[in-house]
N, C-alpha and C. Protein backbone atom coordinates (compact mmCIF):
# COMPACT_ATOMS: atom_id res chain seq x y z
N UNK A 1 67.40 47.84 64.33
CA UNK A 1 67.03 46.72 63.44
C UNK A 1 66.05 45.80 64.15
N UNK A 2 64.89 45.43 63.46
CA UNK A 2 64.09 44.66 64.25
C UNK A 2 64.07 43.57 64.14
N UNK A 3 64.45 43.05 63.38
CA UNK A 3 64.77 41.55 62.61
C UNK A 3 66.05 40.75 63.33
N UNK A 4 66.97 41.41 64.93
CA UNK A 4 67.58 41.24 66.01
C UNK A 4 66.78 40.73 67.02
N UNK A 5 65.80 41.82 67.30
CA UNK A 5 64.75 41.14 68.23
C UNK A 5 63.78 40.49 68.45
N UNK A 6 64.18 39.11 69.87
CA UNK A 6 63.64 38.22 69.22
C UNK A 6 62.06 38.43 70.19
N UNK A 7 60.83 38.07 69.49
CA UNK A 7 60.10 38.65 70.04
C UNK A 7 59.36 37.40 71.48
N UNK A 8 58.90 38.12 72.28
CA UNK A 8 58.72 37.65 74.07
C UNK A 8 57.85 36.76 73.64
N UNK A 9 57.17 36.40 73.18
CA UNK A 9 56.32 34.90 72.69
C UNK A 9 57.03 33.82 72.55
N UNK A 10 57.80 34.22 71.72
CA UNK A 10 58.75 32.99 71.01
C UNK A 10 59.79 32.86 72.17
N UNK A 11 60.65 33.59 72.83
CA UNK A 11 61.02 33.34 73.79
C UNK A 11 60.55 32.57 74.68
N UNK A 12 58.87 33.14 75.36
CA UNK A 12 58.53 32.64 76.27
C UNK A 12 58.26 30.78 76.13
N UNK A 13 57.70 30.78 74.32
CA UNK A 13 57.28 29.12 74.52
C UNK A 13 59.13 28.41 74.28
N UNK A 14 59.91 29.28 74.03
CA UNK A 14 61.54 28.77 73.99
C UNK A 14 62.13 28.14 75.13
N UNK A 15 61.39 28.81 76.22
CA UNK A 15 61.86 28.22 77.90
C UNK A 15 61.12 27.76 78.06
N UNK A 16 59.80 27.73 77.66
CA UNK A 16 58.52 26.55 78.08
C UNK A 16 59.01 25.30 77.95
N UNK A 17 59.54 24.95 76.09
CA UNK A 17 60.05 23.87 75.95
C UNK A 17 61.23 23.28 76.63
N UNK A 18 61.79 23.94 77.04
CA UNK A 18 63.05 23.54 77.59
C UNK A 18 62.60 23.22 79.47
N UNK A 19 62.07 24.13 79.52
CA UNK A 19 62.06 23.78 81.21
C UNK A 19 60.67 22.62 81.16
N UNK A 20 59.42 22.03 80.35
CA UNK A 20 58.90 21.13 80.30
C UNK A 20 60.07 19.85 80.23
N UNK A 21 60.64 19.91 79.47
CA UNK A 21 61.63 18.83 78.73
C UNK A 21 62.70 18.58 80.18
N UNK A 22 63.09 19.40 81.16
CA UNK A 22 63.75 19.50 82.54
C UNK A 22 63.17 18.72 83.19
N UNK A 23 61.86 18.89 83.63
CA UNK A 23 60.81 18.07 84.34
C UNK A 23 60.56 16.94 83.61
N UNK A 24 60.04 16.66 82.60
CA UNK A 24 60.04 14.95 82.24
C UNK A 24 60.97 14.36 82.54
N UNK A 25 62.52 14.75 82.18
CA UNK A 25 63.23 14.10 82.28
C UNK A 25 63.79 13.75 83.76
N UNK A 26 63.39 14.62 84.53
CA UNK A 26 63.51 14.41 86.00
C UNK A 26 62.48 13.12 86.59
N UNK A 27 61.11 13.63 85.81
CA UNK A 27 60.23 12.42 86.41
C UNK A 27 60.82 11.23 85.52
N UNK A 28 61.35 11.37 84.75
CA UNK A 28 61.26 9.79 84.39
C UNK A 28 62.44 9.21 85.12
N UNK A 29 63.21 10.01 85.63
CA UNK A 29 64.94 9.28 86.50
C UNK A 29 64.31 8.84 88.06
N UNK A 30 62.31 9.69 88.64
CA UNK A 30 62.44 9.00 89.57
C UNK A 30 61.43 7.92 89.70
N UNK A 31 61.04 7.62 88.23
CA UNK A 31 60.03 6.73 88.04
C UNK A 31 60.95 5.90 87.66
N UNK A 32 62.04 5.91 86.95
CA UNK A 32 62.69 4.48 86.87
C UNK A 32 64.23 5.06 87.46
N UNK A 33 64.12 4.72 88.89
CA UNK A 33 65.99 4.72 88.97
C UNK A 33 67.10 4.08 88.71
């Protein structure tokens, strides 16, 4: 069934967003502690 797999694009910008969103939130805890 192909409509299971999810395809490596969408994945890839899936962890983009998430690991961008890791890092802001890191810089902003050492821009304001």
């Amino acid at each position: 069934a192909s409509w299971v797999q999810i395809p490596p694009l969408a994945l890839f910008f899936l962890f983009l967003k998430e690991y961008s969103q890791l890092i802001f939130l890191r810089n902003y805890d050492n821009i304001y502690p």
